[in-house]
N, C-alpha and C. Protein backbone atom coordinates (compact mmCIF):
# COMPACT_ATOMS: atom_id res chain seq x y z
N UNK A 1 189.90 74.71 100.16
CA UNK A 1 190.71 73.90 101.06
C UNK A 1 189.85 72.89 101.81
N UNK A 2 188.46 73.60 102.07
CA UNK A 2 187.87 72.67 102.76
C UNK A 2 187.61 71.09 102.15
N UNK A 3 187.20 71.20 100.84
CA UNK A 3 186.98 70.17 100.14
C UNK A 3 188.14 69.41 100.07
N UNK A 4 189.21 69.60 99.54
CA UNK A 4 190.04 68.67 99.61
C UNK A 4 190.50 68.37 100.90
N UNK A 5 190.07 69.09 101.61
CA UNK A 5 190.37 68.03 103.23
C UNK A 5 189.25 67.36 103.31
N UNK A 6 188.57 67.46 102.69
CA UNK A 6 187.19 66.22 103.05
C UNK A 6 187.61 65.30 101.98
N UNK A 7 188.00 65.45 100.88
CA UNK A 7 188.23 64.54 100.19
C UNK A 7 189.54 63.37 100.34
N UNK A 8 190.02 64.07 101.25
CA UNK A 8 191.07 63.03 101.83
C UNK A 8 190.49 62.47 102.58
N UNK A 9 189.85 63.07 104.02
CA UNK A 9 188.93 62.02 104.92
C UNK A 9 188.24 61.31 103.68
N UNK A 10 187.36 61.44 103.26
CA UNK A 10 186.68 60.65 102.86
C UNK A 10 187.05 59.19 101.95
N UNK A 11 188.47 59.90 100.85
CA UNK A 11 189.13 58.51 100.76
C UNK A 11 189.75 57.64 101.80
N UNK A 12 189.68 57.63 102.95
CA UNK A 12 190.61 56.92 103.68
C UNK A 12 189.26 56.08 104.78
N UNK A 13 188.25 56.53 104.57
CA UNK A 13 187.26 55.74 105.55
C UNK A 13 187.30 54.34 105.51
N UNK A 14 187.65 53.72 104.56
CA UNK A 14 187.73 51.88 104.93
C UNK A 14 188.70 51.50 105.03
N UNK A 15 189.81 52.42 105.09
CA UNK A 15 191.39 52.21 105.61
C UNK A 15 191.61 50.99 107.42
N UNK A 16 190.91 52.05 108.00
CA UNK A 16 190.86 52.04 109.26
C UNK A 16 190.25 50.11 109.60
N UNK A 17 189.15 50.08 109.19
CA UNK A 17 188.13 49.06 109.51
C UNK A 17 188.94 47.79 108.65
N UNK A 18 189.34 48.28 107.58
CA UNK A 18 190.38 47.12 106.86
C UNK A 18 191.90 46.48 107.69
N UNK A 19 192.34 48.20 108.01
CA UNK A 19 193.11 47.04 108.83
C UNK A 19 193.39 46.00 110.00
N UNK A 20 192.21 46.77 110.76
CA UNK A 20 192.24 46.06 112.00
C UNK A 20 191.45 44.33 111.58
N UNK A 21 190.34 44.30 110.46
CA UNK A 21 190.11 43.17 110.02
C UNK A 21 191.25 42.35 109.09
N UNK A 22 192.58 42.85 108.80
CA UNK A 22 193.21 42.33 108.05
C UNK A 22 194.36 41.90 109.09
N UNK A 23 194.01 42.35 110.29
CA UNK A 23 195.15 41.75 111.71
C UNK A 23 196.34 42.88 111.92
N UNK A 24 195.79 43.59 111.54
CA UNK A 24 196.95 45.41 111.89
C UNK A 24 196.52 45.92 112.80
N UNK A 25 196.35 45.25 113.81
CA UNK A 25 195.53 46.56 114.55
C UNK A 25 196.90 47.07 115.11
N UNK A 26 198.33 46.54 115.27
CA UNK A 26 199.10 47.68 115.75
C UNK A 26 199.84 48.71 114.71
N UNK A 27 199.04 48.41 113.28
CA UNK A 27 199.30 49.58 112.34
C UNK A 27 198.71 50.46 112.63
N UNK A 28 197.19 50.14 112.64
CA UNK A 28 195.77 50.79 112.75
C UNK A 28 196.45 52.01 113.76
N UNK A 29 196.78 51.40 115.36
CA UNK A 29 197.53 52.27 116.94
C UNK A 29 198.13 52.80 116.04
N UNK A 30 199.61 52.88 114.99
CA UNK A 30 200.57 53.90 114.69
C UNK A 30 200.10 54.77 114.40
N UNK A 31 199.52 54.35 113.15
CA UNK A 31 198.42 55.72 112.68
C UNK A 31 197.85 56.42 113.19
N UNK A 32 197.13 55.95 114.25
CA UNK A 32 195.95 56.85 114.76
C UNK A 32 197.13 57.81 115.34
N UNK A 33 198.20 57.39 116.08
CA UNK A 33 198.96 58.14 117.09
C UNK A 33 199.68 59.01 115.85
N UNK A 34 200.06 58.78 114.64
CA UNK A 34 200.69 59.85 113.80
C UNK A 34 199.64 61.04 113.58
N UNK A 35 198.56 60.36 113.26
CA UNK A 35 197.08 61.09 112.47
C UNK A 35 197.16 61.88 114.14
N UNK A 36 197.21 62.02 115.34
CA UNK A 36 196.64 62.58 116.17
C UNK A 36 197.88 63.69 116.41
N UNK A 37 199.43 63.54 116.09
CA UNK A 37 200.13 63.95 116.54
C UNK A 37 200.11 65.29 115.49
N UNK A 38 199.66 64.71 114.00
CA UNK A 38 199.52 65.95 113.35
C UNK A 38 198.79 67.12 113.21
N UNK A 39 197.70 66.18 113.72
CA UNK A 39 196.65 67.01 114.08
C UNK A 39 197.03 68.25 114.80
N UNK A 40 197.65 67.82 115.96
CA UNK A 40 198.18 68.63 117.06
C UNK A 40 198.94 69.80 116.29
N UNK A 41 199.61 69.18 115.79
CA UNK A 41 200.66 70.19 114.78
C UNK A 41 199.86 71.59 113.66
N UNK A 42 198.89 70.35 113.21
CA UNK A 42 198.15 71.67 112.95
C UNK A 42 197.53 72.40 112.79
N UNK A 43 196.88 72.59 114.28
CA UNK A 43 196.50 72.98 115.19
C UNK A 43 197.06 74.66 116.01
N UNK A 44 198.29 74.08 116.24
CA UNK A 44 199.38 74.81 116.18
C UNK A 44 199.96 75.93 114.96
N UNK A 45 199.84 75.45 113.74
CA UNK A 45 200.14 76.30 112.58
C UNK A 45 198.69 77.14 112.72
N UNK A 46 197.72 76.84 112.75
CA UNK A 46 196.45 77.29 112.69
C UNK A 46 196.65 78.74 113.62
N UNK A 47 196.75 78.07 114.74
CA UNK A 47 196.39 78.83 115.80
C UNK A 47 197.43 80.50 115.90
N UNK A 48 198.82 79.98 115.20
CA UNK A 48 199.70 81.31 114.59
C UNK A 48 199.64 81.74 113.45
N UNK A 49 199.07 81.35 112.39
CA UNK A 49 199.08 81.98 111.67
C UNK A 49 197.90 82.35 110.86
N UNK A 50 197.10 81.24 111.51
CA UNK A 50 195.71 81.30 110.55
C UNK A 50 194.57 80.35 110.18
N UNK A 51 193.52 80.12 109.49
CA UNK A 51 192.71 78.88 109.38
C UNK A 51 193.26 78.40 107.83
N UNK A 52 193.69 79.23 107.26
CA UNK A 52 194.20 78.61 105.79
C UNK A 52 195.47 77.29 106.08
N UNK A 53 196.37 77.70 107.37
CA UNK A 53 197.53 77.30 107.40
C UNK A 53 197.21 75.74 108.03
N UNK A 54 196.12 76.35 109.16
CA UNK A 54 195.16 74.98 109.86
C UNK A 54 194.83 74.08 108.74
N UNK A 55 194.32 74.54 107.65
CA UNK A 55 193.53 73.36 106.98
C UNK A 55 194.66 72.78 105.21
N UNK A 56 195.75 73.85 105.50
CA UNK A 56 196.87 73.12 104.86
C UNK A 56 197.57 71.99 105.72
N UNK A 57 197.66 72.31 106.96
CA UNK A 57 198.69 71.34 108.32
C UNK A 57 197.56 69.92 108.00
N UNK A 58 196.08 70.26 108.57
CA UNK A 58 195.60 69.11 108.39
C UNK A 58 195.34 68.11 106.57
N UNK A 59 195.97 68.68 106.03
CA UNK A 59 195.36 68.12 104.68
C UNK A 59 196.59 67.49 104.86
N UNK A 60 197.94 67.74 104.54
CA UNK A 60 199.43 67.22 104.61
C UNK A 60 199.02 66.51 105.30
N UNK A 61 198.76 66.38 106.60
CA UNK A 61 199.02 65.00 108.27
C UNK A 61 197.66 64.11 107.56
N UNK A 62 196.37 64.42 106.82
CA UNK A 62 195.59 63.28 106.54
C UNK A 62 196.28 62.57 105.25
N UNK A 63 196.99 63.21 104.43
CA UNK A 63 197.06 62.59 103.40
C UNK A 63 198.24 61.73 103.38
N UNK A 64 199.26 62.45 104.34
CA UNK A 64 200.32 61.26 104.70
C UNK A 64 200.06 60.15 105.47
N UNK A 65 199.11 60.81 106.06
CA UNK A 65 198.77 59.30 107.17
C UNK A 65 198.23 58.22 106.12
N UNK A 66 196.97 58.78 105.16
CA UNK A 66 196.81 58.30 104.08
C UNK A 66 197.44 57.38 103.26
N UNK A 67 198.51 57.85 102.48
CA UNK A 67 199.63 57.21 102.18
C UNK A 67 199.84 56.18 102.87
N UNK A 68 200.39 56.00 103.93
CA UNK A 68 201.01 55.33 104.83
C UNK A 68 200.51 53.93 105.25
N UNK A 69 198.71 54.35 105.44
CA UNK A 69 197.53 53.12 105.09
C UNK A 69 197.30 52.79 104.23
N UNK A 70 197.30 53.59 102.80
CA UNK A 70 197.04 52.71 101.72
C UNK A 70 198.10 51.65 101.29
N UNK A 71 199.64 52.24 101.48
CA UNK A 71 200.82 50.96 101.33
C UNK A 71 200.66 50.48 102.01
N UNK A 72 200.39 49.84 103.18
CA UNK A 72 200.47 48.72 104.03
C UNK A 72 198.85 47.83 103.41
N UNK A 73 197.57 48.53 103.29
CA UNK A 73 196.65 48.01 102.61
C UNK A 73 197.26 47.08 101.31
N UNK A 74 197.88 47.92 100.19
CA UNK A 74 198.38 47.66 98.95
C UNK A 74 198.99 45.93 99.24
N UNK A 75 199.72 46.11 100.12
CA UNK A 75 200.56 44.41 100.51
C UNK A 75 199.89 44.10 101.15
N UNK A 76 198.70 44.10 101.83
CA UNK A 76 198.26 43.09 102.80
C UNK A 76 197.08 42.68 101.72
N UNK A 77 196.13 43.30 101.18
CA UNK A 77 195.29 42.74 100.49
C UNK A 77 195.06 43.11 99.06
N UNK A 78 196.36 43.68 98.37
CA UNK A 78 196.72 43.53 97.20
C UNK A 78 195.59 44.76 96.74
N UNK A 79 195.77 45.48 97.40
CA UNK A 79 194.78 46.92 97.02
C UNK A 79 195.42 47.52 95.82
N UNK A 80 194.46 47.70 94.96
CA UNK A 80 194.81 48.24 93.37
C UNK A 80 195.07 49.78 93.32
N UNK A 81 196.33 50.41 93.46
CA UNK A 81 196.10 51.75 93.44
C UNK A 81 195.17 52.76 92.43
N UNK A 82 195.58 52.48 91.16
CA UNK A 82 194.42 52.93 89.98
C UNK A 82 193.65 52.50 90.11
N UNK A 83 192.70 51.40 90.84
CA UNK A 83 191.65 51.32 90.71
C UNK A 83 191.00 52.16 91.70
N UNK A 84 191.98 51.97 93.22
CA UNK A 84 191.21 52.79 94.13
C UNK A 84 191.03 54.88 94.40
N UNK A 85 192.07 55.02 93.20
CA UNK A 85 191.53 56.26 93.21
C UNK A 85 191.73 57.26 92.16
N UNK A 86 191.20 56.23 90.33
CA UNK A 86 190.86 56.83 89.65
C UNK A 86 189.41 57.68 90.23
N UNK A 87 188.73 57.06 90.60
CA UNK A 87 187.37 57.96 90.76
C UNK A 87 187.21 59.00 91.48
N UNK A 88 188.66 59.35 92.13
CA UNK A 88 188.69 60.46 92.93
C UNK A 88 189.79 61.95 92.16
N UNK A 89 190.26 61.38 91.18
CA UNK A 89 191.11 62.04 90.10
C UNK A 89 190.25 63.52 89.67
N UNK A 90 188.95 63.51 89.55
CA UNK A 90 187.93 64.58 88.55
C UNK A 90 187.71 65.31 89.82
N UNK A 91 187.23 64.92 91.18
CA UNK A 91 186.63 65.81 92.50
C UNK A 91 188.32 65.97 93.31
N UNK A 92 189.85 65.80 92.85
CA UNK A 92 190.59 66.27 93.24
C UNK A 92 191.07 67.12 92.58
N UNK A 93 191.18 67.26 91.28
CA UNK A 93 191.35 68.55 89.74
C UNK A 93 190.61 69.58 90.25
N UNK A 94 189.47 69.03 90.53
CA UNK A 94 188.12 70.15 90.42
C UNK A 94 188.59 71.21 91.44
N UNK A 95 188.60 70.39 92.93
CA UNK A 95 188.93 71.30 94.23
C UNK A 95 190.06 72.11 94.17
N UNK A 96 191.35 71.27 93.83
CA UNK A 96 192.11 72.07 93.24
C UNK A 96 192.12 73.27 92.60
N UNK A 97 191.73 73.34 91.55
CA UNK A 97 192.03 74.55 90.53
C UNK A 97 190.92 75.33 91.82
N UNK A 98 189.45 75.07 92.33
CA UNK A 98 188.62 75.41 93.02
C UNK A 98 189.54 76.53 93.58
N UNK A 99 190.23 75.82 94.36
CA UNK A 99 191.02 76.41 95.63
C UNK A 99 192.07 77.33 95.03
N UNK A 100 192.88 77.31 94.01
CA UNK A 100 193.88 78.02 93.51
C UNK A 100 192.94 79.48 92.90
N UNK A 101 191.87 79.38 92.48
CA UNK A 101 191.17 80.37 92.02
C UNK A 101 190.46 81.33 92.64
N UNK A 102 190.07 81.01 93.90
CA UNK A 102 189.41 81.57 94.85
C UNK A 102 190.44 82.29 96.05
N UNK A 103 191.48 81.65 96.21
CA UNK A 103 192.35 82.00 96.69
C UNK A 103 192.83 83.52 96.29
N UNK A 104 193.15 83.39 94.97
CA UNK A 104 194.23 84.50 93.90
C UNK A 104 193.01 85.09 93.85
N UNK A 105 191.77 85.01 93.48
CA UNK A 105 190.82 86.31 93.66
C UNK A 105 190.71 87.03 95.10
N UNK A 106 190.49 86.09 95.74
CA UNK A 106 190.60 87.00 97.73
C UNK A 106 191.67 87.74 97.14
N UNK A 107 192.98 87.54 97.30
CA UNK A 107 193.78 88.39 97.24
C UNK A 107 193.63 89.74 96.20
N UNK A 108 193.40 89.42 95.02
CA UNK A 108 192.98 90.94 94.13
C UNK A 108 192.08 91.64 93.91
N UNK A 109 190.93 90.71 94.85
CA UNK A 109 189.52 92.23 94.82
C UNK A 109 189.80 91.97 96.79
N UNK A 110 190.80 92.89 97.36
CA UNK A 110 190.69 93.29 98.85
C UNK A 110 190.18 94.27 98.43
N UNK A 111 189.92 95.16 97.55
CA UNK A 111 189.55 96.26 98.01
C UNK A 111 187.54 96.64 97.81
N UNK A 112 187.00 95.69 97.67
CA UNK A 112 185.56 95.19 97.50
C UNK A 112 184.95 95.15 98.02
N UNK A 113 185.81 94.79 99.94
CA UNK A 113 185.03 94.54 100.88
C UNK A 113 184.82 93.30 101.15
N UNK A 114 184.41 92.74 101.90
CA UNK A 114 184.19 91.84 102.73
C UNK A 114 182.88 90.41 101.86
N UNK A 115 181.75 91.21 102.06
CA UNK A 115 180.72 90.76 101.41
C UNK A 115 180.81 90.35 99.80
N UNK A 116 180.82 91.26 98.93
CA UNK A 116 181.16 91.12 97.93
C UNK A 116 182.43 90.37 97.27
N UNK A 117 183.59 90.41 97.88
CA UNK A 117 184.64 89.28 97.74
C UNK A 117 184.34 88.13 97.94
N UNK A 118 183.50 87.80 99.06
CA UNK A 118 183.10 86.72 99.37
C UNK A 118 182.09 85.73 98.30
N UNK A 119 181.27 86.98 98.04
CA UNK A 119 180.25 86.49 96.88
C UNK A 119 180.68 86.18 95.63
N UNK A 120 181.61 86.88 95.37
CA UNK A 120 182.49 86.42 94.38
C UNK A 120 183.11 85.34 94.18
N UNK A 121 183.83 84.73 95.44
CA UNK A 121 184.56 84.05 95.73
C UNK A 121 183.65 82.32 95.29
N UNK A 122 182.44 82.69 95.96
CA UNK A 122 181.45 81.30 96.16
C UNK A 122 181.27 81.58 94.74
N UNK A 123 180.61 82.22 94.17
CA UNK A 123 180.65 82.06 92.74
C UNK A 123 181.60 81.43 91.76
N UNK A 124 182.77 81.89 92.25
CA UNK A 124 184.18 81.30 91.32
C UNK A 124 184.16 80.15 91.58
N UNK A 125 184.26 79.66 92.78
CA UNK A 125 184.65 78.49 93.11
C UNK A 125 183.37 77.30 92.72
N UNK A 126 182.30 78.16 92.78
CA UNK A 126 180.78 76.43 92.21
C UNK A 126 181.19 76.71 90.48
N UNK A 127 181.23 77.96 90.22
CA UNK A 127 181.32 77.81 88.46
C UNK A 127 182.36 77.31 87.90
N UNK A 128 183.98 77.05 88.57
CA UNK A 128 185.27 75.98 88.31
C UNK A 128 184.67 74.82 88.86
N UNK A 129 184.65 74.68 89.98
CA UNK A 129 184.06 72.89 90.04
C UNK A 129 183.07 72.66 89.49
N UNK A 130 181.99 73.08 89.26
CA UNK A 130 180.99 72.33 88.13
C UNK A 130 181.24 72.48 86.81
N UNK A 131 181.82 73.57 86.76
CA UNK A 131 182.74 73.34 84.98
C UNK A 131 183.30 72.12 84.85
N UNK A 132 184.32 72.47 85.82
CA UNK A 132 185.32 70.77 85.70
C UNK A 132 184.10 69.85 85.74
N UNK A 133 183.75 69.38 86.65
CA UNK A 133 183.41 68.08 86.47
C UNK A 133 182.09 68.08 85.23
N UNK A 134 181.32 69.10 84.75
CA UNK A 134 180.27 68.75 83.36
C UNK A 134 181.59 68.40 82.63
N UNK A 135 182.57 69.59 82.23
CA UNK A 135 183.79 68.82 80.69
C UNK A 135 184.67 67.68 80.93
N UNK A 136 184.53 67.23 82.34
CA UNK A 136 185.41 65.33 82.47
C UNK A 136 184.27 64.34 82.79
N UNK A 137 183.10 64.64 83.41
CA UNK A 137 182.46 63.46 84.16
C UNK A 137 180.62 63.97 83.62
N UNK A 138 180.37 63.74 82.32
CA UNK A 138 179.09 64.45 82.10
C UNK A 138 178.13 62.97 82.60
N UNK A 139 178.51 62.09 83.11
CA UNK A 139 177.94 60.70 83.36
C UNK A 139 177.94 61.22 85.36
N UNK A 140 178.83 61.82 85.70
CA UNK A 140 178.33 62.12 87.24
C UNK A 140 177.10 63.21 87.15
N UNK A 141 177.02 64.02 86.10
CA UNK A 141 175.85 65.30 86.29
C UNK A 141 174.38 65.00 85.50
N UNK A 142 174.54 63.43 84.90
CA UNK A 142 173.07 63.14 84.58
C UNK A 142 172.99 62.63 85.78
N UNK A 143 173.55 61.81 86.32
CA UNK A 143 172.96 61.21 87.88
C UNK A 143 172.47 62.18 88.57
N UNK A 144 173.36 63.50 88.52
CA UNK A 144 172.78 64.32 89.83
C UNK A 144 171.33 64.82 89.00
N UNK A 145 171.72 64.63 88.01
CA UNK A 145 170.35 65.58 87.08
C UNK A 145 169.02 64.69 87.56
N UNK A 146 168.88 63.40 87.51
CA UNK A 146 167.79 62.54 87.94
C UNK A 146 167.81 62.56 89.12
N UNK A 147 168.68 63.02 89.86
CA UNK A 147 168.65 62.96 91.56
C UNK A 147 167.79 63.52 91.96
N UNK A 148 168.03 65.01 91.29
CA UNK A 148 167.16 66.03 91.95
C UNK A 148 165.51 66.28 91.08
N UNK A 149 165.70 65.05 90.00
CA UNK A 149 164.37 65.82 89.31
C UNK A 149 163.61 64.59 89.48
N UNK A 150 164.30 63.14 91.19
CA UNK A 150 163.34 62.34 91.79
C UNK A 150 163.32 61.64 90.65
N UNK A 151 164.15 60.87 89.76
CA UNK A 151 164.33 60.06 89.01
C UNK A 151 165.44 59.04 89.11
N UNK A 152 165.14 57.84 88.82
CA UNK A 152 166.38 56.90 89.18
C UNK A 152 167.31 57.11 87.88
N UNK A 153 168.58 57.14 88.78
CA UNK A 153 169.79 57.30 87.79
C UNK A 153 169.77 55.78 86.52
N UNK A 154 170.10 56.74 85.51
CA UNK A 154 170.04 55.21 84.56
C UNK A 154 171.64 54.85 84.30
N UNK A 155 172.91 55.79 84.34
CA UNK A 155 173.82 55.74 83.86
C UNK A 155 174.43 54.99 85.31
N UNK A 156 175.86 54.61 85.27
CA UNK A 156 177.02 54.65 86.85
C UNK A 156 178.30 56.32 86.55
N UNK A 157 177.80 56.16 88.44
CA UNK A 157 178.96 57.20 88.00
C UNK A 157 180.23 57.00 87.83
N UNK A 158 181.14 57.36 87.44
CA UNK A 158 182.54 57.29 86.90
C UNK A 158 183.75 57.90 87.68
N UNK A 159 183.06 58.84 88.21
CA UNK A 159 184.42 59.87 88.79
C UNK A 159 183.61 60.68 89.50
């Protein structure tokens, strides 16, 4: 869950700075005041029922707010939807299934304990997302491959 709430912040970072340079700044105010009101909201789900429910409330309130900036972006400066977030298509699959898998395991090894579920859990979840992305994006894992072995990437990444 965590990831795909970062992956929503993170698509939406030139939202903000675009519109107020594109003369929205009283879009830019709506937003912030929706983005803050949801927050609040869930905040609230969090706080009754849980941190899973917290970081479902906030993924819904970023991604609608989301929405909401990218159509007004889309008509003001003719923002390309496929262009702006094919590259986020492979690290939203990934987190996904991530999250659906790790999830449904917590639930069927409770009886493991604490530690060991957990270890499990981190395991499941790096061996589905790096699965996914080596069998869709083997052009993002030579980059990381020269990253870390202090070599300049020769390929672009893709996704």
């Amino acid at each position: 869950l965590l990831s795909i709430y970062t992956l929503a912040n993170f698509l939406q970072i030139f939202f903000h700075p675009l519109l107020i340079a594109t003369g929205g700044a009283g879009s830019y105010l709506l937003l912030n005041v929706l983005h803050a009101a949801g927050t609040v909201s869930a905040c609230f789900l969090g706080a009754y029922w849980g941190a899973p429910w917290l970081l479902a409330g906030l993924i819904l309130n970023t991604s609608f707010v989301a929405v909401l900036a990218f159509a007004y972006l889309v008509r003001r400066v003719r923002l390309s939807w496929l262009s702006y977030w094919r590259p986020c298509l492979i690290p939203a699959v990934a987190g996904s299934l991530m999250a659906v898998a790790v999830v449904l395991l917590g639930s069927l090894a409770k009886n493991l304990g604490l530690l060991p579920t957990a270890a499990l859990q981190i395991a499941l979840g790096v061996g589905i997302y790096a699965g996914v992305v080596y069998f869709f994006s083997r052009d993002t894992v030579s980059v990381l491959r020269a990253m870390i072995g202090g070599h300049r990437p020769t390929a672009t990444v893709s996704a």
